[in-house]
PDB file of N, CA and C in Angstrom:
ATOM      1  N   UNK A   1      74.798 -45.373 -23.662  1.00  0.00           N
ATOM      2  CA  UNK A   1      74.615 -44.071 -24.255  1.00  0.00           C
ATOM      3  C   UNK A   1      73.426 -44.039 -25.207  1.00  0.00           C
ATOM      4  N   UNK A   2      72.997 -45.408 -25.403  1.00  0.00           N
ATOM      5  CA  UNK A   2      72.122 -45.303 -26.934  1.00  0.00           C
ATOM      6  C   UNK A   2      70.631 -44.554 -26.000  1.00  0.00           C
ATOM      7  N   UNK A   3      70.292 -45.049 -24.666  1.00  0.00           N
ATOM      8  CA  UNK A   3      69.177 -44.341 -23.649  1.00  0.00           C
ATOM      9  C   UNK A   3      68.981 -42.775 -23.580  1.00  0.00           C
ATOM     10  N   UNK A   4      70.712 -42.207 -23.985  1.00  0.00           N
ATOM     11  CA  UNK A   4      70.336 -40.767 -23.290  1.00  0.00           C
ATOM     12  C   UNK A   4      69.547 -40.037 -23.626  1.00  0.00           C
ATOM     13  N   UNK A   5      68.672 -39.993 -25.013  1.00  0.00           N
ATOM     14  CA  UNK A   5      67.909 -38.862 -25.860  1.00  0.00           C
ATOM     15  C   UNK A   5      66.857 -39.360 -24.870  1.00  0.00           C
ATOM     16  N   UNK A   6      66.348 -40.536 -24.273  1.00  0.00           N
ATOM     17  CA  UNK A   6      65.345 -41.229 -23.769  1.00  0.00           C
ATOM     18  C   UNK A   6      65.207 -40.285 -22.280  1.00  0.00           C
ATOM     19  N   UNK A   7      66.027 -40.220 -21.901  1.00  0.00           N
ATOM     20  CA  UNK A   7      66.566 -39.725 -20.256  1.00  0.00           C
ATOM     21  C   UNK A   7      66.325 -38.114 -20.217  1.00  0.00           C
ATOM     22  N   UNK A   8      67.096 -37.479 -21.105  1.00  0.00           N
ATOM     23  CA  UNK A   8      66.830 -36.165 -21.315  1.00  0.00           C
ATOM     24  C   UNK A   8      65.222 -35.978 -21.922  1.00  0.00           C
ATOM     25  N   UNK A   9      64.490 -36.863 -22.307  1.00  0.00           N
ATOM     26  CA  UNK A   9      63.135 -36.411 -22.765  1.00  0.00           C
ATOM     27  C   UNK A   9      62.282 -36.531 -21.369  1.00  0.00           C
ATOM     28  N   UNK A  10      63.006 -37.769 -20.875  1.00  0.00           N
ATOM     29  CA  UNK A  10      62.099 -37.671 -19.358  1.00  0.00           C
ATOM     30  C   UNK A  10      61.780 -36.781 -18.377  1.00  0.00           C
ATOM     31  N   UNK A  11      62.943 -36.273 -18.162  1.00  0.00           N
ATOM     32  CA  UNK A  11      63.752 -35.064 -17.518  1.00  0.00           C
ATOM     33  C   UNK A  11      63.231 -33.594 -18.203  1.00  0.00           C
ATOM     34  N   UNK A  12      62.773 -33.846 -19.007  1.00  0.00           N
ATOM     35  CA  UNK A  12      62.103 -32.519 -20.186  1.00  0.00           C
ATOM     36  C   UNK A  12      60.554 -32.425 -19.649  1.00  0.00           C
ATOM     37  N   UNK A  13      60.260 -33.608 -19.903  1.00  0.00           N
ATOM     38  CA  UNK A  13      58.927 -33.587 -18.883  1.00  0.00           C
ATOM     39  C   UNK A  13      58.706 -33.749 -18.006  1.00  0.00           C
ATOM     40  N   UNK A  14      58.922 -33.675 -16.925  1.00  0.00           N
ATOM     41  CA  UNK A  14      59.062 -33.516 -15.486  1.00  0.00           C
ATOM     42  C   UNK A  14      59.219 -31.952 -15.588  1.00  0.00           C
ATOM     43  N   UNK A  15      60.447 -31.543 -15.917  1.00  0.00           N
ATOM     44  CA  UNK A  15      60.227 -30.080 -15.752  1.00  0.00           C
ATOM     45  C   UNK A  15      59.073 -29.203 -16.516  1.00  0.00           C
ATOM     46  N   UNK A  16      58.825 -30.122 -17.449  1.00  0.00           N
ATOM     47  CA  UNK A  16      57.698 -28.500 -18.200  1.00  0.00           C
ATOM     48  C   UNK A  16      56.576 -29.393 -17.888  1.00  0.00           C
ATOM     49  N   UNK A  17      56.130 -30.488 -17.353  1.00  0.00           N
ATOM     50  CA  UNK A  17      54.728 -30.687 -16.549  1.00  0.00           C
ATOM     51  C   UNK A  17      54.290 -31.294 -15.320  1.00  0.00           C
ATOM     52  N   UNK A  18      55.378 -31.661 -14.394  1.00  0.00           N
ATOM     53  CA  UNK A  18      55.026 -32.203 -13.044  1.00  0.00           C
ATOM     54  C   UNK A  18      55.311 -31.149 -12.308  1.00  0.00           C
ATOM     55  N   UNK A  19      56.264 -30.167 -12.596  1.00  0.00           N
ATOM     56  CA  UNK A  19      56.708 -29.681 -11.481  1.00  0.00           C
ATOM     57  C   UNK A  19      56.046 -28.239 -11.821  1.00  0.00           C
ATOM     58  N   UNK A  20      55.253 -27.663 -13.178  1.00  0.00           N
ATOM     59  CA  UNK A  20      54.403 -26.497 -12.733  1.00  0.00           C
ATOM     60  C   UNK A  20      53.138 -27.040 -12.308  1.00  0.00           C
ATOM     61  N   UNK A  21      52.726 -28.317 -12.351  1.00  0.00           N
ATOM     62  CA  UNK A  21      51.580 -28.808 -12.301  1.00  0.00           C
ATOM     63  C   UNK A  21      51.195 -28.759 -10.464  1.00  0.00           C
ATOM     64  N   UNK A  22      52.432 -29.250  -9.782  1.00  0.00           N
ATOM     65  CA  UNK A  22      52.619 -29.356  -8.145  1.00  0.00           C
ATOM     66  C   UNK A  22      52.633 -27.954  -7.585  1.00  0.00           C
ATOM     67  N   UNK A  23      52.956 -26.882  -8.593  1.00  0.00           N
ATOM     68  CA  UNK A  23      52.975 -25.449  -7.879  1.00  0.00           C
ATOM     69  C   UNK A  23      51.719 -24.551  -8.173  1.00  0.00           C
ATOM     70  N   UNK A  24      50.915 -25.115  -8.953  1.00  0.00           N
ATOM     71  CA  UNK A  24      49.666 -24.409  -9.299  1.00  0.00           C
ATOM     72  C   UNK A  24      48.281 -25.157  -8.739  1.00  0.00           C
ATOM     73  N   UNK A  25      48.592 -26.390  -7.826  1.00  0.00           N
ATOM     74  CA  UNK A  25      48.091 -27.032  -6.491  1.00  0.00           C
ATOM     75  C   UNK A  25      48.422 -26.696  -5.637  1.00  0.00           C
ATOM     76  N   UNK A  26      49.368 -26.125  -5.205  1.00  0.00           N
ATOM     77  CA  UNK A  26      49.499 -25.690  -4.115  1.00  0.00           C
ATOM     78  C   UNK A  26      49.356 -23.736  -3.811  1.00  0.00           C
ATOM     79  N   UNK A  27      48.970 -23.882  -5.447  1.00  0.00           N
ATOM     80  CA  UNK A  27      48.577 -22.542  -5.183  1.00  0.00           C
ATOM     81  C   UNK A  27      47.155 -22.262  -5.444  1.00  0.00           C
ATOM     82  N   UNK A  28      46.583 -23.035  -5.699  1.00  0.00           N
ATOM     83  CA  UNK A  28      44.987 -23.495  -5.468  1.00  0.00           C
ATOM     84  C   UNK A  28      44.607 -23.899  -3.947  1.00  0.00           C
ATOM     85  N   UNK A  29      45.246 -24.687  -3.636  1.00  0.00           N
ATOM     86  CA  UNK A  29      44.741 -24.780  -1.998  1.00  0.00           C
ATOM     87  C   UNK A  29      45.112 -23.510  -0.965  1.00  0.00           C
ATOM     88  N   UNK A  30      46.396 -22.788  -1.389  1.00  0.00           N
ATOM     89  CA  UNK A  30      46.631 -21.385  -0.749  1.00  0.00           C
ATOM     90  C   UNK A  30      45.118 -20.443  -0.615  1.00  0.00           C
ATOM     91  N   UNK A  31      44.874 -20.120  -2.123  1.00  0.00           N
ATOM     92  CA  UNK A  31      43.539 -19.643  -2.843  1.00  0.00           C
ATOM     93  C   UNK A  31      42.529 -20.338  -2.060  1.00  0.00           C
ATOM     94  N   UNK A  32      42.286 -21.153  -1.564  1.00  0.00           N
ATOM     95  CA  UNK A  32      41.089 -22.074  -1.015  1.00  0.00           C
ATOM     96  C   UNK A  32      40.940 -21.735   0.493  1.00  0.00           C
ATOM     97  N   UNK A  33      42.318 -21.843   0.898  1.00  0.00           N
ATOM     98  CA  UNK A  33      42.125 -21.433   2.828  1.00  0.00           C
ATOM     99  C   UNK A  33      42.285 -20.014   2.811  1.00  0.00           C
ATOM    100  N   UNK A  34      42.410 -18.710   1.502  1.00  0.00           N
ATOM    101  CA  UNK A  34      42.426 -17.952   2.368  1.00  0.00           C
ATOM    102  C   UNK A  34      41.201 -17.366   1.967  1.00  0.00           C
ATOM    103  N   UNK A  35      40.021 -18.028   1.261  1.00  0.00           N
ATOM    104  CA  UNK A  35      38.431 -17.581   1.092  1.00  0.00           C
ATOM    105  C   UNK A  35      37.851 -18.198   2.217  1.00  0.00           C
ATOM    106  N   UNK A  36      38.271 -19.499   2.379  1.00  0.00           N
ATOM    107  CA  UNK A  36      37.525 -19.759   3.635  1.00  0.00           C
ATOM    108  C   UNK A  36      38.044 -19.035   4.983  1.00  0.00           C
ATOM    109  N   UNK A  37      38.674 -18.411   4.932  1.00  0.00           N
ATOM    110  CA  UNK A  37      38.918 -17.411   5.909  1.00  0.00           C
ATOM    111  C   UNK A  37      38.603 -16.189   6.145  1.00  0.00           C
ATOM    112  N   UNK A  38      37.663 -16.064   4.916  1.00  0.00           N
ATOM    113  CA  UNK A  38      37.190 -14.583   4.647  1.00  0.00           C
ATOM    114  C   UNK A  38      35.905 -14.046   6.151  1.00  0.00           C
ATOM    115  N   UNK A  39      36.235 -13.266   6.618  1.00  0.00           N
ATOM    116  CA  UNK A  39      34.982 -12.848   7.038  1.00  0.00           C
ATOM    117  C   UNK A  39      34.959 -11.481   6.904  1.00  0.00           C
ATOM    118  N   UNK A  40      33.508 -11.385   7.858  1.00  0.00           N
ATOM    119  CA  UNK A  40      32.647  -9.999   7.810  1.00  0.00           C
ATOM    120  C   UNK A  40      34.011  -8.682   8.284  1.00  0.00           C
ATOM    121  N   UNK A  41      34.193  -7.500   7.267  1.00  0.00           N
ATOM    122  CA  UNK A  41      35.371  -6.585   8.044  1.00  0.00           C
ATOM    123  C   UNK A  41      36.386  -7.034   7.600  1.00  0.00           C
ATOM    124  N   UNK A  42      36.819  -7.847   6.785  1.00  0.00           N
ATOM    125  CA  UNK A  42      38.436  -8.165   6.200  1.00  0.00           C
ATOM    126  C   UNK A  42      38.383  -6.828   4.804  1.00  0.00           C
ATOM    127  N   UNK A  43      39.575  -6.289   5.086  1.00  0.00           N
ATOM    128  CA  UNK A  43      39.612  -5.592   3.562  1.00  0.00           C
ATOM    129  C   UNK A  43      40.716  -6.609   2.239  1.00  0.00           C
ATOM    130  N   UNK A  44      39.852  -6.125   1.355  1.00  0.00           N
ATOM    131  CA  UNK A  44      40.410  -7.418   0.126  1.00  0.00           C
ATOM    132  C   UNK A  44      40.460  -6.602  -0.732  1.00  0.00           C
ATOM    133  N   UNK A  45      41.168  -7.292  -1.917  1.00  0.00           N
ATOM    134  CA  UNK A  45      41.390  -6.740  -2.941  1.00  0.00           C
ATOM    135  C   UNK A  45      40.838  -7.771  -3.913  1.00  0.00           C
ATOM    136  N   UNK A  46      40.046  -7.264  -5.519  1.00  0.00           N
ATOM    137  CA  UNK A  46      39.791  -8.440  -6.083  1.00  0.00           C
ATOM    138  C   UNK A  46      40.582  -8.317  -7.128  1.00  0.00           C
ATOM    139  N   UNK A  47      40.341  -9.396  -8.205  1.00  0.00           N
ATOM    140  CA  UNK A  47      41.546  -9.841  -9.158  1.00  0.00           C
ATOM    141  C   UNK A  47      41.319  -8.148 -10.528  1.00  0.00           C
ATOM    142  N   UNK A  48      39.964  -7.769 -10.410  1.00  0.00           N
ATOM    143  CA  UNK A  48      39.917  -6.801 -11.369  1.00  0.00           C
ATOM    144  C   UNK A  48      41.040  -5.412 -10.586  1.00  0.00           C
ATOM    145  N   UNK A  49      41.547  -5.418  -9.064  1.00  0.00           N
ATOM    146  CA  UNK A  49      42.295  -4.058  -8.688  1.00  0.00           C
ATOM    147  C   UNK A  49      41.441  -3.826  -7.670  1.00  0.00           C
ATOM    148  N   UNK A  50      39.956  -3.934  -7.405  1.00  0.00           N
ATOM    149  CA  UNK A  50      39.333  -3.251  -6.741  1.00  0.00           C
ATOM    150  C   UNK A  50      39.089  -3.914  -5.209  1.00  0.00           C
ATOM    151  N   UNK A  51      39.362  -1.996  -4.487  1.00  0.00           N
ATOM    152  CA  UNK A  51      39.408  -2.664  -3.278  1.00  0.00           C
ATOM    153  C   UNK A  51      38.290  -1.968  -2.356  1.00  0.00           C
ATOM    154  N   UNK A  52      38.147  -3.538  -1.308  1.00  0.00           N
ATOM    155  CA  UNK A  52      36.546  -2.721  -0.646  1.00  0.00           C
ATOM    156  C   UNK A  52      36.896  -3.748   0.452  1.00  0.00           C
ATOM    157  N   UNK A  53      35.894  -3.561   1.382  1.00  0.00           N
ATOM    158  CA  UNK A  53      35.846  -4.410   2.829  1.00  0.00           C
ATOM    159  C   UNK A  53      34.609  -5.536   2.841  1.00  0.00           C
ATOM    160  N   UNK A  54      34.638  -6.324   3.407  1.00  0.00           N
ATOM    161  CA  UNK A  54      33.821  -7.814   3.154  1.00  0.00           C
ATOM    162  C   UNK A  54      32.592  -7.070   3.762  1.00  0.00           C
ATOM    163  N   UNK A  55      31.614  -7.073   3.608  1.00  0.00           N
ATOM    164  CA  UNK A  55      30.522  -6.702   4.020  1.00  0.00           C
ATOM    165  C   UNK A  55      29.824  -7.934   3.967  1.00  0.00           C
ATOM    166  N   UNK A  56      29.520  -8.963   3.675  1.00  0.00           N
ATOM    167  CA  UNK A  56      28.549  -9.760   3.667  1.00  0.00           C
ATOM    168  C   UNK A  56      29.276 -11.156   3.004  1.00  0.00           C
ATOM    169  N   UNK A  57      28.917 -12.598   3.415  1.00  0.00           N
ATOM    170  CA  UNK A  57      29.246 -13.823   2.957  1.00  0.00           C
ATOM    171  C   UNK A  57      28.057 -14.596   2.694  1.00  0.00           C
ATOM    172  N   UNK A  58      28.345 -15.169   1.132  1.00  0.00           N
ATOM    173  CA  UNK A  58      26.969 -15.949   1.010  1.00  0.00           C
ATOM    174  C   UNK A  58      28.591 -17.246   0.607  1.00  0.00           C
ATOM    175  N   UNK A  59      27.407 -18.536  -0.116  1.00  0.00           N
ATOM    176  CA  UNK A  59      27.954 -19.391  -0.115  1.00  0.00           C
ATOM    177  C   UNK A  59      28.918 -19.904  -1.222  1.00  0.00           C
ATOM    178  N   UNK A  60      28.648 -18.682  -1.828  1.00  0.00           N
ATOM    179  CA  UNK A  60      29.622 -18.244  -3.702  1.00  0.00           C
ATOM    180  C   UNK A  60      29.750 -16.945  -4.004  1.00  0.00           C
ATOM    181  N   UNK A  61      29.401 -15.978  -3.043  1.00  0.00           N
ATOM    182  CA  UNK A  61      29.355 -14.772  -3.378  1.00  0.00           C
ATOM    183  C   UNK A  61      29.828 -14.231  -2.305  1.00  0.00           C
ATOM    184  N   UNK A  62      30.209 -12.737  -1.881  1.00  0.00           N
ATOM    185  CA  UNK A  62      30.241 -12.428  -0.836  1.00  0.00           C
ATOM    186  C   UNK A  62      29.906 -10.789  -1.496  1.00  0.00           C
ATOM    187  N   UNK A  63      29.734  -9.675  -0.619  1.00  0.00           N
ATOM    188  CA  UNK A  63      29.177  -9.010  -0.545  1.00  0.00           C
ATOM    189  C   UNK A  63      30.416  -7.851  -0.421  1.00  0.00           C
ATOM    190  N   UNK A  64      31.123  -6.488  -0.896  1.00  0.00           N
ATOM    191  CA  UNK A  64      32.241  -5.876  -0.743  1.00  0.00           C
ATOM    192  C   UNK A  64      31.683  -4.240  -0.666  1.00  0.00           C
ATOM    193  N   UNK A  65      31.844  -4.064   0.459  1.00  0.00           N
ATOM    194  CA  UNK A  65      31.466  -2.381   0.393  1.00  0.00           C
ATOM    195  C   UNK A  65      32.998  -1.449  -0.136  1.00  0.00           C
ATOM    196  N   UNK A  66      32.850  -1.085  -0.908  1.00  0.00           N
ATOM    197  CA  UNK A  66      34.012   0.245  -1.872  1.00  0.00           C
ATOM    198  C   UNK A  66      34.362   1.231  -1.819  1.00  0.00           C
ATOM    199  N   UNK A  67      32.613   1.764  -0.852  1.00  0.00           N
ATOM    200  CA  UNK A  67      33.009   3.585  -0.674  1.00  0.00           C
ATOM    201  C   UNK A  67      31.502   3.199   0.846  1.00  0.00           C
ATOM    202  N   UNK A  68      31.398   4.362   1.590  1.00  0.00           N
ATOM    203  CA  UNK A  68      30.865   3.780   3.047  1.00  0.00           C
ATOM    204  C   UNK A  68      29.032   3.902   2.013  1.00  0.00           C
ATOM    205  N   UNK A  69      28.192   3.089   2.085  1.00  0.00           N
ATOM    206  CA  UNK A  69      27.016   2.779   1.744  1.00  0.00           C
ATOM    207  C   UNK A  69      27.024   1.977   0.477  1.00  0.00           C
ATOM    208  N   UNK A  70      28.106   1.833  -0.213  1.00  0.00           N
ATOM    209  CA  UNK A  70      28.000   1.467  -1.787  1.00  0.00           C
ATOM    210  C   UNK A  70      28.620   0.024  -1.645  1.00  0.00           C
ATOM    211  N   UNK A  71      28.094  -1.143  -2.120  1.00  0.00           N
ATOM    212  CA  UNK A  71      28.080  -2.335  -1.799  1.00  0.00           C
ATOM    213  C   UNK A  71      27.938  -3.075  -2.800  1.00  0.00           C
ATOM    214  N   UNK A  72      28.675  -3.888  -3.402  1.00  0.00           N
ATOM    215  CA  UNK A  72      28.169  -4.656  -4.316  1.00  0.00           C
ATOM    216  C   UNK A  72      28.991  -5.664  -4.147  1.00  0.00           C
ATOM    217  N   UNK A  73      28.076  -7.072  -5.165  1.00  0.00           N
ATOM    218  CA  UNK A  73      27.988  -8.628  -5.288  1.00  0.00           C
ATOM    219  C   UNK A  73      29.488  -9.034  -5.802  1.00  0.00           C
ATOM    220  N   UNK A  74      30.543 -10.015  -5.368  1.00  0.00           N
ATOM    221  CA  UNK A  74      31.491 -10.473  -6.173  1.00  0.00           C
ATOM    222  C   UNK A  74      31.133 -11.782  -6.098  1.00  0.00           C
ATOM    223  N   UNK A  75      32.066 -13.007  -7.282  1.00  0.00           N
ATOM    224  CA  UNK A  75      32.004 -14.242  -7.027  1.00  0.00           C
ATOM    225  C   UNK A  75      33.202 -14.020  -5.978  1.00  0.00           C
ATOM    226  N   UNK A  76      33.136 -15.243  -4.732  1.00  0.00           N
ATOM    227  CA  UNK A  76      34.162 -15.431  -4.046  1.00  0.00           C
ATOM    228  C   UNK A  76      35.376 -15.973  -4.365  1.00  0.00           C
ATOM    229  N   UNK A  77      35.668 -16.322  -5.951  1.00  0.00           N
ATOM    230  CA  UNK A  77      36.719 -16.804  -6.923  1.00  0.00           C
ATOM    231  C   UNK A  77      37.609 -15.142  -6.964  1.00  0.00           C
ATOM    232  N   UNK A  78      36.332 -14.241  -7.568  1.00  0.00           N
ATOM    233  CA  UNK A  78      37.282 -12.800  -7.638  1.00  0.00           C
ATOM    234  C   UNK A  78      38.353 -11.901  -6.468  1.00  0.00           C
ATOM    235  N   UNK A  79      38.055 -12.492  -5.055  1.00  0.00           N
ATOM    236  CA  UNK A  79      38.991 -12.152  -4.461  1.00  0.00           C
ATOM    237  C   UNK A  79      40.444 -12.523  -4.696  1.00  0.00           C
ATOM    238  N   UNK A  80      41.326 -11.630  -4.887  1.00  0.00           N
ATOM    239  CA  UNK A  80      42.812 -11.919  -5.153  1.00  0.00           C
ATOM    240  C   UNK A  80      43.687 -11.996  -4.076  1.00  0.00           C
ATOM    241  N   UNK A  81      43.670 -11.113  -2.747  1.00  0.00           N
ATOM    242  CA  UNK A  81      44.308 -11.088  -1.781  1.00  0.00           C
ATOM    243  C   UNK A  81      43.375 -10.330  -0.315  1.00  0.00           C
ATOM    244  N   UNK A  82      44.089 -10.922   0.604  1.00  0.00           N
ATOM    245  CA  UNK A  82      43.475  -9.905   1.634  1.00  0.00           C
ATOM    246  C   UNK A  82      44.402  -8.941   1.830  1.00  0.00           C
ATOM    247  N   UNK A  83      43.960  -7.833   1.861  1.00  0.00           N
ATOM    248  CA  UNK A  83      44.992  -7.019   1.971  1.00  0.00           C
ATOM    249  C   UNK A  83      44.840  -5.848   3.793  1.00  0.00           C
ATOM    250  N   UNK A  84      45.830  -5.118   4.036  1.00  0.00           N
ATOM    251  CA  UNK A  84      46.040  -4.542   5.777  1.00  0.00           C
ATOM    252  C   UNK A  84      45.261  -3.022   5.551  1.00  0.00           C
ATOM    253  N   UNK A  85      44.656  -2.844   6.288  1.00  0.00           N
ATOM    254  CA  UNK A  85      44.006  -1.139   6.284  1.00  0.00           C
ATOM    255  C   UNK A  85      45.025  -0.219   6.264  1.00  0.00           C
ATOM    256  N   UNK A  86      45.179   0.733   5.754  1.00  0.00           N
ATOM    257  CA  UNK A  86      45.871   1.840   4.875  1.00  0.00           C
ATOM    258  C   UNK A  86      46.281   2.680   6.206  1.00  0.00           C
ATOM    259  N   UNK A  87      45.110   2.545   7.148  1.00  0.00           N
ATOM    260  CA  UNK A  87      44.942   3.475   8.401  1.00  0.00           C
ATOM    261  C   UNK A  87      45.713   3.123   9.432  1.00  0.00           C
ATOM    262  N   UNK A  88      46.537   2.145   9.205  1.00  0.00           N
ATOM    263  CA  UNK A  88      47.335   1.493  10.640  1.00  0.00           C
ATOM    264  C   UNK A  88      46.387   0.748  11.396  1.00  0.00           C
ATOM    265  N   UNK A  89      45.354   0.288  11.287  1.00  0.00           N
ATOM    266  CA  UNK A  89      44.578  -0.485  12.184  1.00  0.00           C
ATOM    267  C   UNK A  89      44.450  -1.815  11.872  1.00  0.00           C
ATOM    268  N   UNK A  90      44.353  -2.969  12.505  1.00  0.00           N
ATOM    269  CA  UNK A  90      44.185  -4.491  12.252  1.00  0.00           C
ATOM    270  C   UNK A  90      43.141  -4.810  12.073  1.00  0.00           C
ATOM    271  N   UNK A  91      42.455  -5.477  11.661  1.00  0.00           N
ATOM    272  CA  UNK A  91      41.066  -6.606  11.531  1.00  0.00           C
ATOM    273  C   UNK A  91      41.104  -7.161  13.128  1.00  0.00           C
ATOM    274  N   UNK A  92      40.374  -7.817  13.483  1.00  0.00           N
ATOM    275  CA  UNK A  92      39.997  -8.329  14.645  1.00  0.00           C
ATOM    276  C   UNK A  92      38.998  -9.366  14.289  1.00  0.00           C
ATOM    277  N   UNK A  93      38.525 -10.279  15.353  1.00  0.00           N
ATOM    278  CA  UNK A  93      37.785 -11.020  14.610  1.00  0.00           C
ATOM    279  C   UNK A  93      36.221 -10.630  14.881  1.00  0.00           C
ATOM    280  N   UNK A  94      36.312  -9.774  16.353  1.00  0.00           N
ATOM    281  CA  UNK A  94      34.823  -9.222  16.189  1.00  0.00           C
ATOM    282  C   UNK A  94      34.311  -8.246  15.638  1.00  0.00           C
ATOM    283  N   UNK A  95      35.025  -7.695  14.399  1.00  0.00           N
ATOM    284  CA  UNK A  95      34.674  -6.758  13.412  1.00  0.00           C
ATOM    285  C   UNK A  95      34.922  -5.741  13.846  1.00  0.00           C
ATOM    286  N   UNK A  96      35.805  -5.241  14.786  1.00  0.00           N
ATOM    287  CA  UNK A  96      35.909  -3.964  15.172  1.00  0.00           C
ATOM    288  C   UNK A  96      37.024  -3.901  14.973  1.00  0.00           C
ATOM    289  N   UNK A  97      37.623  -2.949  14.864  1.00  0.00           N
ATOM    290  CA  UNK A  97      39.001  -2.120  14.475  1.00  0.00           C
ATOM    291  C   UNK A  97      39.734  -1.750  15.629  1.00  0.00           C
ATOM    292  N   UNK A  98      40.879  -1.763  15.550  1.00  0.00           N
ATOM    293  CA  UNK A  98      42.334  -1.164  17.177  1.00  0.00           C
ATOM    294  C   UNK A  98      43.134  -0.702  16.591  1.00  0.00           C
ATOM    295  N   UNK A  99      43.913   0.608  17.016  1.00  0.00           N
ATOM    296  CA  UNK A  99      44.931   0.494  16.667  1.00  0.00           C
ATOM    297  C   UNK A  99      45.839  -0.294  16.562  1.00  0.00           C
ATOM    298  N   UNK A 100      47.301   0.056  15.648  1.00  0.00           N
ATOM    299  CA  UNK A 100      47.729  -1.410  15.432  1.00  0.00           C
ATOM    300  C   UNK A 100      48.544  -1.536  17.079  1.00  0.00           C
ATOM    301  N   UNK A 101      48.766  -0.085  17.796  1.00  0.00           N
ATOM    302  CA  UNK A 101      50.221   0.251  18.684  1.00  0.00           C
ATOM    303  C   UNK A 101      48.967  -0.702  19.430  1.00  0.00           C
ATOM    304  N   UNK A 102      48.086  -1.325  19.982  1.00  0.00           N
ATOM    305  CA  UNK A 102      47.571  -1.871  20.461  1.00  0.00           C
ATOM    306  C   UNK A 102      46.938  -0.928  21.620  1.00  0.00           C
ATOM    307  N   UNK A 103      47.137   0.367  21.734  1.00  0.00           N
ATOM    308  CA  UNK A 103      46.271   1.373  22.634  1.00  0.00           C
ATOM    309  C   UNK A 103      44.894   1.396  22.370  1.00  0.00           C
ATOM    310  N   UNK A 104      43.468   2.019  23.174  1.00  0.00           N
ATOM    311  CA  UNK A 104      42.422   1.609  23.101  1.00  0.00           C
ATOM    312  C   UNK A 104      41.582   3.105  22.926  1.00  0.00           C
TER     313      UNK A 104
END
């Protein structure tokens, strides 16, 4: 019994630093495959709310159109999510749009 304060301190740390430490890696590599998945025509959302469609990929930046001609620079860190078109239509990978019912 004289160990237990020893056991419960161990057990104290493990929970308040291994185990948020393993979930905020694995939520860094989440964050990692889904920028490298970004392409031209994905609509995203960035961490400030704002949402626009990928218009352009550089190698730290990518490029987000907001309204149809208006375009501007993000870091590729500021993307927060990809998010689904509002319109019922899917992404594709050759940048063109379908309905989602899959009709043409």
């Amino acid at each position: 019994m004289e160990y237990f304060p020893l056991i419960m301190l161990a057990l104290l740390a493990v929970v308040l630093f291994v185990l948020p430490a393993r979930q905020r890696k694995r939520m860094q590599e989440q964050n990692a495959a889904m920028q490298a998945a970004l392409t031209v025509g994905t609509p995203v959302m960035t961490t400030s709310g704002l949402h626009g469609t990928v218009a352009g990929l550089g190698e730290t930046t990518l490029d987000l159109e907001i309204a149809p001609g208006v375009v501007v620079t993000f870091a590729r860190q500021a993307v927060l999510e990809v998010r689904q078109p509002a319109d019922g239509t899917q992404v594709v990978d050759d940048d063109r749009s379908r309905p989602a019912d899959g009709t043409v």
